[in-house]
Protein backbone atom coordinates (compact mmCIF):
# COMPACT_ATOMS: atom_id res chain seq x y z
CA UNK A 1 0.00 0.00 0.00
CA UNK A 2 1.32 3.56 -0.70
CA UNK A 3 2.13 5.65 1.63
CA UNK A 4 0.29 8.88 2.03
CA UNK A 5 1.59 12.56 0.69
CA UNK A 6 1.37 15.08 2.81
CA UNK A 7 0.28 18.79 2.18
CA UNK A 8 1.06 21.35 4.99
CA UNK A 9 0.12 24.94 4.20
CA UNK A 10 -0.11 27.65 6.88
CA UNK A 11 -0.35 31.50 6.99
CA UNK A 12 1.33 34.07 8.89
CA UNK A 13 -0.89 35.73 11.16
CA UNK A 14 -4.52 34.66 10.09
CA UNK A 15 -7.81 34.87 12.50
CA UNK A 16 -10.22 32.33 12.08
CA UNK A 17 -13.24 34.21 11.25
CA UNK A 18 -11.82 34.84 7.73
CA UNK A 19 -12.62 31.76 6.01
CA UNK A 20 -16.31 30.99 4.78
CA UNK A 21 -16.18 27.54 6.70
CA UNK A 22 -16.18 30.10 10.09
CA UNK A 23 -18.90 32.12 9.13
CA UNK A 24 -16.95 35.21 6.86
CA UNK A 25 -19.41 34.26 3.52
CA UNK A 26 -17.73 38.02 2.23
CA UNK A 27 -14.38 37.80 2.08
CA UNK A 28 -13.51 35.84 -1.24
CA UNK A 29 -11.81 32.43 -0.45
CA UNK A 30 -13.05 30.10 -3.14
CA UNK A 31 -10.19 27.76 -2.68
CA UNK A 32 -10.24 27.24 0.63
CA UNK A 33 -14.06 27.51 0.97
CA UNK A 34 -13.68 23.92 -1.46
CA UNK A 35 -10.92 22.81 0.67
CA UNK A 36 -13.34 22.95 3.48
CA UNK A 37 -16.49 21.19 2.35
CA UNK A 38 -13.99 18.45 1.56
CA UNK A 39 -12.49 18.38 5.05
CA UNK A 40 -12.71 18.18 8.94
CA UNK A 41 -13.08 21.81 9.97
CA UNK A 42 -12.07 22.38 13.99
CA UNK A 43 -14.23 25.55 14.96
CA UNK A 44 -12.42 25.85 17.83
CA UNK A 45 -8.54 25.50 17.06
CA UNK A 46 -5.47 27.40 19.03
CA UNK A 47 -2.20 28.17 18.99
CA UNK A 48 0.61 27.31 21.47
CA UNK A 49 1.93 31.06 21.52
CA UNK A 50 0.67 33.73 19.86
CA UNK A 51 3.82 34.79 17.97
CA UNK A 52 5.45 33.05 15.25
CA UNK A 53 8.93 31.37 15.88
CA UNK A 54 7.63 29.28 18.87
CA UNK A 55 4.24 28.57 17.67
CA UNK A 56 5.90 27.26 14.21
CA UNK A 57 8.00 25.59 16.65
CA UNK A 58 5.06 23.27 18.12
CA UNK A 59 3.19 23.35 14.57
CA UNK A 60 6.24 21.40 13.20
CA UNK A 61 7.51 19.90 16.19
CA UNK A 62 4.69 18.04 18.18
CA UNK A 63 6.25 20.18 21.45
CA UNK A 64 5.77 23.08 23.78
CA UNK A 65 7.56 26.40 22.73
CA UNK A 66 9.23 25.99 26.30
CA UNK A 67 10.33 22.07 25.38
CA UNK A 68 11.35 22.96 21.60
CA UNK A 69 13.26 25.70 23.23
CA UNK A 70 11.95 28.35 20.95
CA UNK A 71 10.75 30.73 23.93
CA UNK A 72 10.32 33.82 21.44
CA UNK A 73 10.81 34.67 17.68
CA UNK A 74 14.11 34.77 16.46
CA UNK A 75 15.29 31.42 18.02
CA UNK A 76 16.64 29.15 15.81
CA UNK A 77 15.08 25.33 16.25
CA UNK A 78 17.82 23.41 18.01
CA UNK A 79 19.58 20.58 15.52
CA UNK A 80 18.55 17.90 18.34
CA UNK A 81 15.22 18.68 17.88
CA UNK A 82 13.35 16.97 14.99
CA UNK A 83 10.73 18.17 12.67
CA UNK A 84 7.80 16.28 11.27
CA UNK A 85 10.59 15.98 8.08
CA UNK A 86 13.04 13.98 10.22
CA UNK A 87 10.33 11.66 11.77
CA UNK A 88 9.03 10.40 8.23
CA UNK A 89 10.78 6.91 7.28
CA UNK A 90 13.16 6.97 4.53
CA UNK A 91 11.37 7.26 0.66
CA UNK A 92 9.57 9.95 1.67
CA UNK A 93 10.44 13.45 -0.52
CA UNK A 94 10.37 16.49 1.67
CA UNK A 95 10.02 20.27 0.60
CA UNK A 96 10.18 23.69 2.41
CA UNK A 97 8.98 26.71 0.67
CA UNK A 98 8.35 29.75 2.32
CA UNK A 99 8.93 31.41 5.73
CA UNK A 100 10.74 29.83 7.73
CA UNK A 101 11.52 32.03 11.41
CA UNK A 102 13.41 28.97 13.22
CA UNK A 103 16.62 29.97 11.94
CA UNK A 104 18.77 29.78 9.06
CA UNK A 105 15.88 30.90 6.69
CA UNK A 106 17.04 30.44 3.51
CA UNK A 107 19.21 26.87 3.71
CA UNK A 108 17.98 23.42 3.45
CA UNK A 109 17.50 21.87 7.31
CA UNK A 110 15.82 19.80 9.36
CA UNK A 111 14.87 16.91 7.46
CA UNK A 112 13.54 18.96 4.52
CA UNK A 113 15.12 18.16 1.43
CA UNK A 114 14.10 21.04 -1.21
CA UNK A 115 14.54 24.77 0.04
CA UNK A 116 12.22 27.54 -1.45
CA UNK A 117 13.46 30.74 0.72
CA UNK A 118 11.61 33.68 0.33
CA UNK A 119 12.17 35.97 3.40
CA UNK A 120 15.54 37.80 3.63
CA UNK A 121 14.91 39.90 6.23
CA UNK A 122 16.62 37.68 9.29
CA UNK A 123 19.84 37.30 7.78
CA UNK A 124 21.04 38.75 11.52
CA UNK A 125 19.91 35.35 12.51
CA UNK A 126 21.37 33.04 10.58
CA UNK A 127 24.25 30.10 11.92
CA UNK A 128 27.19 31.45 10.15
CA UNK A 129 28.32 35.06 9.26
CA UNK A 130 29.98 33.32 5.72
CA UNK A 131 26.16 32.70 4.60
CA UNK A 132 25.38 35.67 4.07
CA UNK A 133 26.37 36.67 0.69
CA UNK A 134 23.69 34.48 0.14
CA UNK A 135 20.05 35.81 -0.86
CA UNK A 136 16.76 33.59 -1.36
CA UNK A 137 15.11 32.17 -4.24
CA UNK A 138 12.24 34.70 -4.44
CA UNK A 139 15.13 37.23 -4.28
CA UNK A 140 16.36 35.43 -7.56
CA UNK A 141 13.04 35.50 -8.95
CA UNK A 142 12.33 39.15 -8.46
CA UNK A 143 16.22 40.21 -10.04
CA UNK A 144 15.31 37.82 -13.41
CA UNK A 145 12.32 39.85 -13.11
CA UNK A 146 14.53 42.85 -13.81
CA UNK A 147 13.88 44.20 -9.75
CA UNK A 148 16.35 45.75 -7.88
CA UNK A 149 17.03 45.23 -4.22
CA UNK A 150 15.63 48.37 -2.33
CA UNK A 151 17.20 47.73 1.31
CA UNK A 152 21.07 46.78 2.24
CA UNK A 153 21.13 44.83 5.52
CA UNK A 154 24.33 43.00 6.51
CA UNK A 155 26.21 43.77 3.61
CA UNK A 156 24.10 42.33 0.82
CA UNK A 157 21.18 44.19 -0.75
CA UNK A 158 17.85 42.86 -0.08
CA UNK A 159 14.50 43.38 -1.27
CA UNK A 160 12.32 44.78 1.87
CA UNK A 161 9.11 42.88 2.73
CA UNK A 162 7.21 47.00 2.15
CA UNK A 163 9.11 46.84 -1.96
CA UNK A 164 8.00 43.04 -2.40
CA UNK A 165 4.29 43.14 -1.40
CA UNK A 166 4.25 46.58 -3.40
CA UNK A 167 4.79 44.49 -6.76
CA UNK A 168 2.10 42.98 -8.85
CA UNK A 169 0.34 40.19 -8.11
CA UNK A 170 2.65 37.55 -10.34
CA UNK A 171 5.60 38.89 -8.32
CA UNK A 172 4.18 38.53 -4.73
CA UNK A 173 5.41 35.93 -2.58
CA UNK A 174 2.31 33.78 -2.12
CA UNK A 175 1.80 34.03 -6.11
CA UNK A 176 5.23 32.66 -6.48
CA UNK A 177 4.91 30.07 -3.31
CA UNK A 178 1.94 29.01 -5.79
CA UNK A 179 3.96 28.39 -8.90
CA UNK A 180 6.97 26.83 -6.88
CA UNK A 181 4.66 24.44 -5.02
CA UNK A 182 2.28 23.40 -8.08
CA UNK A 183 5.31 22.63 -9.93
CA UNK A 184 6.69 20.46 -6.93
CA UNK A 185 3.77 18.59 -7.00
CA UNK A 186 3.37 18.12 -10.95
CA UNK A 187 6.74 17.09 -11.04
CA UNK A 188 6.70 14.66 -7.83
CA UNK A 189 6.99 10.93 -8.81
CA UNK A 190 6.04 7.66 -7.66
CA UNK A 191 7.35 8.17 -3.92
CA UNK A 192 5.65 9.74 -1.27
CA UNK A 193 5.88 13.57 -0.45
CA UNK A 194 5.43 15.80 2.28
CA UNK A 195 5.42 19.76 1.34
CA UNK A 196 5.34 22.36 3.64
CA UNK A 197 4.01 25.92 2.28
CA UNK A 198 4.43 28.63 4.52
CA UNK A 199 2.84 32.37 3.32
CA UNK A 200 4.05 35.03 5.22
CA UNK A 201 0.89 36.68 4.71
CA UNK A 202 -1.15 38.55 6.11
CA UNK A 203 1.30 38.85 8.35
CA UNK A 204 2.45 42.68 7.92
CA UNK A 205 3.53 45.25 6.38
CA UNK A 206 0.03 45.27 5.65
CA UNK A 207 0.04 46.24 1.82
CA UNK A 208 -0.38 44.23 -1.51
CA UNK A 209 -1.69 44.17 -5.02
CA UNK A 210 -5.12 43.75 -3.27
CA UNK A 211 -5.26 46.33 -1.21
CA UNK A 212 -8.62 48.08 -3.13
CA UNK A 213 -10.04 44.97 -3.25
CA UNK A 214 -12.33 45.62 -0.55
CA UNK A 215 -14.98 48.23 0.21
CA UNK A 216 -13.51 49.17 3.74
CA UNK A 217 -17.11 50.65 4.53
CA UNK A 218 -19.04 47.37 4.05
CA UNK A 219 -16.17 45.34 6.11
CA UNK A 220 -18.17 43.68 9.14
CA UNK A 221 -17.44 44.50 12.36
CA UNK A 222 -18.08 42.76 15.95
CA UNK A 223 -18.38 44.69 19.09
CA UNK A 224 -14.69 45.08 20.61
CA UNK A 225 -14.03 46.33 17.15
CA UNK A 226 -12.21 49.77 18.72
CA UNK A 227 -13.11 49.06 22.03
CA UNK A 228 -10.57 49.76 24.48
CA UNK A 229 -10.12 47.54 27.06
CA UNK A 230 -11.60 47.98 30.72
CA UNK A 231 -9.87 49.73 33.86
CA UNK A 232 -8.98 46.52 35.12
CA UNK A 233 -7.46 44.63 32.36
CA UNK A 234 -3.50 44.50 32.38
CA UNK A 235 -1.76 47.37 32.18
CA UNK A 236 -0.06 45.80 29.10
CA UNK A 237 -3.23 45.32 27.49
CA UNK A 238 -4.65 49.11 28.09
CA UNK A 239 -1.12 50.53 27.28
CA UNK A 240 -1.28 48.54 23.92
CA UNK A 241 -4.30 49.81 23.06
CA UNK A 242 -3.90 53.30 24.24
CA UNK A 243 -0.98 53.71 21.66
CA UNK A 244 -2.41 51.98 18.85
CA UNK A 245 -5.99 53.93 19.00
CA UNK A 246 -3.61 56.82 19.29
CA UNK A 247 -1.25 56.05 16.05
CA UNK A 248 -0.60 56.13 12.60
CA UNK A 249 0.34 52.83 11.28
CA UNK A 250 1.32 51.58 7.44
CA UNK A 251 0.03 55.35 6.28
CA UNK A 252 -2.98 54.84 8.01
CA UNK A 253 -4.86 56.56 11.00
CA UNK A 254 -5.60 54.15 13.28
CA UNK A 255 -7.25 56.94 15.75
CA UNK A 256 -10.35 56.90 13.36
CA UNK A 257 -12.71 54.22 12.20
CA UNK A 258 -11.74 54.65 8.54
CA UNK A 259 -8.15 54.40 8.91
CA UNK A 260 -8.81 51.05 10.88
CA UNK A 261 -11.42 49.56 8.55
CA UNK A 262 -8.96 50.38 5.50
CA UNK A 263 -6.26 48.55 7.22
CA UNK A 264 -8.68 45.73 7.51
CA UNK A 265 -9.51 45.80 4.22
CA UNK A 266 -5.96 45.35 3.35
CA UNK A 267 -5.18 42.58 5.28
CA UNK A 268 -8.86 40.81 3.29
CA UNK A 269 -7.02 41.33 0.72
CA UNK A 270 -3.79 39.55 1.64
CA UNK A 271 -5.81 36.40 2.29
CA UNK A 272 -7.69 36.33 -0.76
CA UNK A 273 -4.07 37.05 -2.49
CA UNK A 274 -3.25 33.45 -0.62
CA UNK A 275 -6.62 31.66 -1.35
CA UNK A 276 -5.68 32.52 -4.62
CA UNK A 277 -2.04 30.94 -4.44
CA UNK A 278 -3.73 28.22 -2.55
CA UNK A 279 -6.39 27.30 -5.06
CA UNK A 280 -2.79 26.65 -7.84
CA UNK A 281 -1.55 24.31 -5.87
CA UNK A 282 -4.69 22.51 -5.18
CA UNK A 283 -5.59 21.97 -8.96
CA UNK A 284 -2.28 21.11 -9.14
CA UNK A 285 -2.56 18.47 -6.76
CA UNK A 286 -6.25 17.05 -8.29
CA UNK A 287 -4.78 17.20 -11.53
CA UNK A 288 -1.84 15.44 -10.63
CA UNK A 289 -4.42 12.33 -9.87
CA UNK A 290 -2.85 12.01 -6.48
CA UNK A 291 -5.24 14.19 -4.18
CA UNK A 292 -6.97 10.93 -2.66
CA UNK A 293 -3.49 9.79 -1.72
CA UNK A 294 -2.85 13.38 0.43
CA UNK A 295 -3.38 14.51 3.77
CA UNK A 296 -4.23 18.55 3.13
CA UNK A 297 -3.80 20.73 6.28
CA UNK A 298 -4.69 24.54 6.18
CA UNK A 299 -4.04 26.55 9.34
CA UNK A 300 -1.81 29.68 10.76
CA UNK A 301 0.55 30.04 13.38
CA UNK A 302 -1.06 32.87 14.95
CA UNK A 303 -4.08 35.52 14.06
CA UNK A 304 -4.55 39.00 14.60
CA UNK A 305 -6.56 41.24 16.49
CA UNK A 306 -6.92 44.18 13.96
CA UNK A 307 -8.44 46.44 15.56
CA UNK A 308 -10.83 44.74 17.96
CA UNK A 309 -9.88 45.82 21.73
CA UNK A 310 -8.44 48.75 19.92
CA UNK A 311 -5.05 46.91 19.36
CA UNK A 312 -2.85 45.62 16.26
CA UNK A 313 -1.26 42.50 15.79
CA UNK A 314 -1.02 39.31 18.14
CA UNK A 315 0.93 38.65 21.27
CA UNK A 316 -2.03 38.76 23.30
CA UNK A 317 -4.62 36.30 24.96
CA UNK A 318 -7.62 37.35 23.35
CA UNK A 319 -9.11 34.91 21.02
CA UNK A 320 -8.53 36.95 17.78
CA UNK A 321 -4.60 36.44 18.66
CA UNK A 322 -4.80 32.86 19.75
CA UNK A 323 -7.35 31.31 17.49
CA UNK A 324 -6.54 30.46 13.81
CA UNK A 325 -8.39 28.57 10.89
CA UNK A 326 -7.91 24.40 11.25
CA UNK A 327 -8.59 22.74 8.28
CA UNK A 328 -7.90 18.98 7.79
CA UNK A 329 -8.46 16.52 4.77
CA UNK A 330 -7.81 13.40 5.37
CA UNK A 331 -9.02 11.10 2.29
CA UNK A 332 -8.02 7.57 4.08
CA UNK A 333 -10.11 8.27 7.15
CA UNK A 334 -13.73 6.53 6.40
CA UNK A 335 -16.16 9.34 7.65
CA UNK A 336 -17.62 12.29 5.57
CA UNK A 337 -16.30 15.67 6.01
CA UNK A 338 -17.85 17.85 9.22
CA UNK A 339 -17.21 20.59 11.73
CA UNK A 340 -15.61 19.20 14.94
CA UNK A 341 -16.88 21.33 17.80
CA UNK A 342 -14.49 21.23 21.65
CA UNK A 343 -11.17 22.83 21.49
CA UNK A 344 -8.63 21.52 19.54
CA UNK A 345 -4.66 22.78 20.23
CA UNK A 346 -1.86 22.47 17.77
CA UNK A 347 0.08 20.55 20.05
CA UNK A 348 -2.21 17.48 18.75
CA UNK A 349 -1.40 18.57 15.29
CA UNK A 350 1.55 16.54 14.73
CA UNK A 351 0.64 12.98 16.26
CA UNK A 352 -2.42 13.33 14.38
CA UNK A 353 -0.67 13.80 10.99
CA UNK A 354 1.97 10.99 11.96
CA UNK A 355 -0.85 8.52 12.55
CA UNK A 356 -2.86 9.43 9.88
CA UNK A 357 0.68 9.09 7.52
CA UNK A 358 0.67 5.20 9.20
CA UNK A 359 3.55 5.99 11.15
CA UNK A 360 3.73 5.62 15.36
CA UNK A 361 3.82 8.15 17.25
CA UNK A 362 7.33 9.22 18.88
CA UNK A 363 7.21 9.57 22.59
CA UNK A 364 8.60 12.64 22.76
CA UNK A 365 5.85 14.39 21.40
CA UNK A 366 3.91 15.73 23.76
CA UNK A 367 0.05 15.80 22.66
CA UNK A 368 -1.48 13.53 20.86
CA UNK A 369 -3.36 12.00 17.91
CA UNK A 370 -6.98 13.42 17.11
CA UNK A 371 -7.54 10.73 14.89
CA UNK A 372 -9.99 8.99 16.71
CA UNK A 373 -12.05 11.96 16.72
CA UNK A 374 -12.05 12.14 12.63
CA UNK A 375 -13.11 8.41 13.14
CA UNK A 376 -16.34 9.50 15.55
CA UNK A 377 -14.85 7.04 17.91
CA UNK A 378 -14.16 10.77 20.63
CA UNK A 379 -14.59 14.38 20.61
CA UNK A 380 -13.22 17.32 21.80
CA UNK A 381 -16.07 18.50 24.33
CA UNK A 382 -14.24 17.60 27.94
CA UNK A 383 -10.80 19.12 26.78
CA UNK A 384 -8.92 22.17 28.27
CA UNK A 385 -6.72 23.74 26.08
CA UNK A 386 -3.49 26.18 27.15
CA UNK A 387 -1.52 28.66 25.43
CA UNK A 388 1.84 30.09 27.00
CA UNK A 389 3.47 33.42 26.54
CA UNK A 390 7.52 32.98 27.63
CA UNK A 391 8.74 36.24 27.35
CA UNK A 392 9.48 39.35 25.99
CA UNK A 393 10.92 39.10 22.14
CA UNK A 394 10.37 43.02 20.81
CA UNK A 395 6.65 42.50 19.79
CA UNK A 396 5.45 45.44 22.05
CA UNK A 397 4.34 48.33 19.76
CA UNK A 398 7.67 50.02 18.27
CA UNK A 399 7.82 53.41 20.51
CA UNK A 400 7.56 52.11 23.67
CA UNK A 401 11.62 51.62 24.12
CA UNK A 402 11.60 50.74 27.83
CA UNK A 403 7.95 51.30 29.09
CA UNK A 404 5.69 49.45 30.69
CA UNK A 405 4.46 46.92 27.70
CA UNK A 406 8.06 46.20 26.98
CA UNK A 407 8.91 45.26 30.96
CA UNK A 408 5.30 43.44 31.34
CA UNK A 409 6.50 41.43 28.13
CA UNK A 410 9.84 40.38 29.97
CA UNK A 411 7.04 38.35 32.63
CA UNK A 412 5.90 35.19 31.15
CA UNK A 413 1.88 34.25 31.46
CA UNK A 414 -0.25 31.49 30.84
CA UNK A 415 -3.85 30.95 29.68
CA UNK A 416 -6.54 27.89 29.77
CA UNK A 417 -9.62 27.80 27.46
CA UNK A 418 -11.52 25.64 29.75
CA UNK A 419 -13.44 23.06 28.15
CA UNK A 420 -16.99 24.43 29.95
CA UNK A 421 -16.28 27.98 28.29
CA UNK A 422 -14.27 29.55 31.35
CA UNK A 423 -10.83 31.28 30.27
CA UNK A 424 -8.35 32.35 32.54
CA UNK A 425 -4.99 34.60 32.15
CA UNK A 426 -2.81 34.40 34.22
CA UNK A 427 0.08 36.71 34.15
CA UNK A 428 3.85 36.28 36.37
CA UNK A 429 3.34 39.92 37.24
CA UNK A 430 -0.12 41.93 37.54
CA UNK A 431 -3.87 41.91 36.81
CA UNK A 432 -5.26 38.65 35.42
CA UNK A 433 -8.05 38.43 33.39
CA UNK A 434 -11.24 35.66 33.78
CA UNK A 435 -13.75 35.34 30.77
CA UNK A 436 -16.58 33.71 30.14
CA UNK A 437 -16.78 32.89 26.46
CA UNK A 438 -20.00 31.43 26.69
CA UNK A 439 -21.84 34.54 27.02
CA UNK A 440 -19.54 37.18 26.37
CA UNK A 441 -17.48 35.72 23.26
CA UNK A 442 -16.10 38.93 22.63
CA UNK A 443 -14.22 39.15 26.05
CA UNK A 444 -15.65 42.74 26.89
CA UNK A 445 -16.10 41.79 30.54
CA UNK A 446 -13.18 40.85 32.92
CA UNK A 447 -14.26 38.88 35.81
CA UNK A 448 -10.90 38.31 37.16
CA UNK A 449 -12.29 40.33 40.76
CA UNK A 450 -15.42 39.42 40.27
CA UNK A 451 -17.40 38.56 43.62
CA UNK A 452 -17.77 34.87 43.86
CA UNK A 453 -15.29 33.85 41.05
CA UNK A 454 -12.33 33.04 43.44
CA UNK A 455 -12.90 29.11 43.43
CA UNK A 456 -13.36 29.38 39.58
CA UNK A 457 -10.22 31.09 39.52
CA UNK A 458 -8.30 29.11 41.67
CA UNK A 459 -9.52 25.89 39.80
CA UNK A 460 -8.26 26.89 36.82
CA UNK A 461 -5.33 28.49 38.15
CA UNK A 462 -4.87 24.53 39.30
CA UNK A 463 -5.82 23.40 36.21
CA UNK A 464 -2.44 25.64 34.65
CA UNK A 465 -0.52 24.24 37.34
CA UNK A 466 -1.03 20.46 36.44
CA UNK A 467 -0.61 21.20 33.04
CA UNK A 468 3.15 22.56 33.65
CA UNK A 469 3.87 19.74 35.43
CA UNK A 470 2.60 17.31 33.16
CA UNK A 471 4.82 19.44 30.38
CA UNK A 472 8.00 20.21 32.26
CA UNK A 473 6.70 23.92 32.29
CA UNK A 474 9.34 25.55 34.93
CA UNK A 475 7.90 29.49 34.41
């Protein structure tokens, strides 16, 4: 019997409400709205940090940011510790393509055979100062395009992520991520593959060919859509959205509703540029007469709040930040396709893949498989899931130099999404935060000091506690 391909694409910063399959029926996914009526859709899926180097970490890993020892973005993914690449058996062909932000971003690694760089902006990070001289493939691409770098960094003259996402459509990264991964997949033979794709957008700088795409005026909005946060959230969470509701961001003013919606707007228009990108490699894959052999996974390694609590970008416990699209197609599992209610965390991502690839499960990995949920055999309604935060990595709003959000960031904190709806914050240094999700979904209300919520609080705060022990979580 052959073994199964595998297809992993993710996103860079992606919400889940901005697919069709979570309720979004206006922004224009086509691609992955098909994807989805052929697959197992988690409503409720999260991340295992809501920044990208250690949630990649655990979304190619099977471990804990704090086990993977990728604590914050910019730390390379330690040689000793394997990727889903390195646990496949021998005969399998393994790609890359895309962003990488676990180290040396442009060079073949960690059990992944072909290399498709695209992002050149953390040369500072890579192994060996004697690298770089060298420049990615979509670098390559743009210069036989007749581009010239716009930004020297290190030495070697780049093209800035602001210059790239300015070009035109056929010269974007996810267009070319597209091309480089549909032709991987034409071009595969009769061995098993497994190809990661990894779009750096939506992440920012907020800008692309699409960025008219969208009437920002008819762009749906929920209620913490500018809403500042209450007196007795964090003071890292009212300082964040003090400045940002006080700001001009990407050429925009984000202290008025238009300059807000237009950034939104933008960033819809990022994800259709994917969906687009997507949908290549997808008829590329059906044409290729080998879709009912492959395992399809769609998710993103964090999302964004974008305005809602009146604050940009991730880092944060809300559920904008922490929860991200989860889209699984697994052809060999006998059960048609269907939302899967609970709360599913990426930590199960990877001994679900591995089993449904026929392989066993490594006992280092520390969730586990979710097959026998696609099977109907268990669900997800009794589970608890938890998200860390490990420390400060630069991701408080540029401005701040040593204030507050910057020092709050140094503190490490830790959430659980409790399985009955209950989700509690809890931070190494100041205000916590309680919500009920069950009837305030939009996380308006902070019960944290709440008259009669101590034993609530200090049952979850137990709850945290066993889970760090069961996970060697020291913080």
């Amino acid at each position: 019997m052959k073994s199964p391909n595998l297809l992993y694409i993710f996103t860079d910063q992606q919400r889940a409400d901005t697919l069709g399959c979570y309720g979004n029926h206006q922004i224009e996914t086509p691609a992955l709205n098909a994807l989805a009526s052929d697959s197992f859709v988690f409503e409720n899926a999260y991340v295992s940090q809501p920044v990208c180097s250690p949630a990649r970490a655990t979304m190619l890993t099977g471990l804990w940011p704090h086990t993977a020892g990728v604590p914050s973005c910019n730390v390379p993914l330690g040689a000793d510790i394997p990727t889903i690449a390195e646990m496949l058996p021998e005969g399998y062909d393994t790609a890359f393509m895309g962003k990488w932000h676990l180290g040396d971003e442009i060079f073949p690694q960690h059990g992944f055979e072909t290399w498709v760089g695209t992002e050149d902006q953390y040369r500072r990070h890579f192994s060996e100062a004697d690298r770089l001289s060298e420049v990615s493939d979509y670098h390559h691409f743009l210069e036989d395009k007749g581009y010239k770098p716009d930004f020297e960094l290190l030495g070697q003259k780049v093209f800035s992520r602001h210059y790239a996402a300015s070009l035109p459509e056929e010269c974007t990264k996810a267009w070319y991520l597209g091309e480089r991964a549909a032709d991987y997949i034409r071009e595969s033979g009769d061995d098993p593959f497994a190809l990661c794709v990894s779009y750096l957008e939506p992440h920012p700088p907020h800008t692309g060919p699409l960025n008219d795409y969208y009437d920002p005026d008819s762009l749906p909005t929920g209620p913490a859509f500018m809403r500042q946060p209450p007196d007795n959230a964090p003071l890292l969470v009212r300082l964040m959205a003090a400045y940002y509701m006080q700001s001009e961001n990407y050429g925009l003013d984000l202290r008025t509703d238009p300059g807000w919606r237009a950034l939104m707007a933008r960033y819809w228009g990022n994800i259709t540029l994917v969906d687009r990108s997507v949908g290549k490699i997808l008829k590329a894959l059906e044409e290729s007469g080998k879709a009912d052999d492959t395992i399809v996974v769609f998710t993103s390694d964090h999302g964004e709040l974008m305005g809602d609590h009146g604050i940009l970008g991730k880092t944060l416990m809300y559920e904008e930040s922490i929860k991200v699209p989860m889209v699984l197609r697994a052809p060999m599992v006998d059960q048609p396709p269907r939302n899967i209610g609970g709360r599913f965390s990426h930590i199960d991502l990877v001994p679900t893949l591995m089993e449904l690839l026929g392989l066993d499960r490594p006992n280092r990995l520390q969730g586990r498989s979710r097959v026998p949920v696609l099977q109907g055999h268990e669900n997800l309604d009794g589970d608890d899931v938890f998200v860390e935060w490990s420390g400060a990595d630069g991701h408080a709003p540029a401005g701040f130099g040593e204030a507050e959000p910057n020092q709050s960031m140094v503190h490490q904190y830790r959430t659980v999404v409790a399985a009955d709806g209950w989700k509690l914050n809890l931070y190494g240094k100041g205000q916590g935060e309680l919500y009920d999700l069950n009837n305030d979904p939009h996380e308006l209300e902070n019960l944290y000091h709440r008259s009669g919520q101590a034993g609530r609080i200090a049952n979850l705060s137990e709850r945290i506690r066993a889970w760090q022990e069961e996970t060697g979580d020291k913080a």
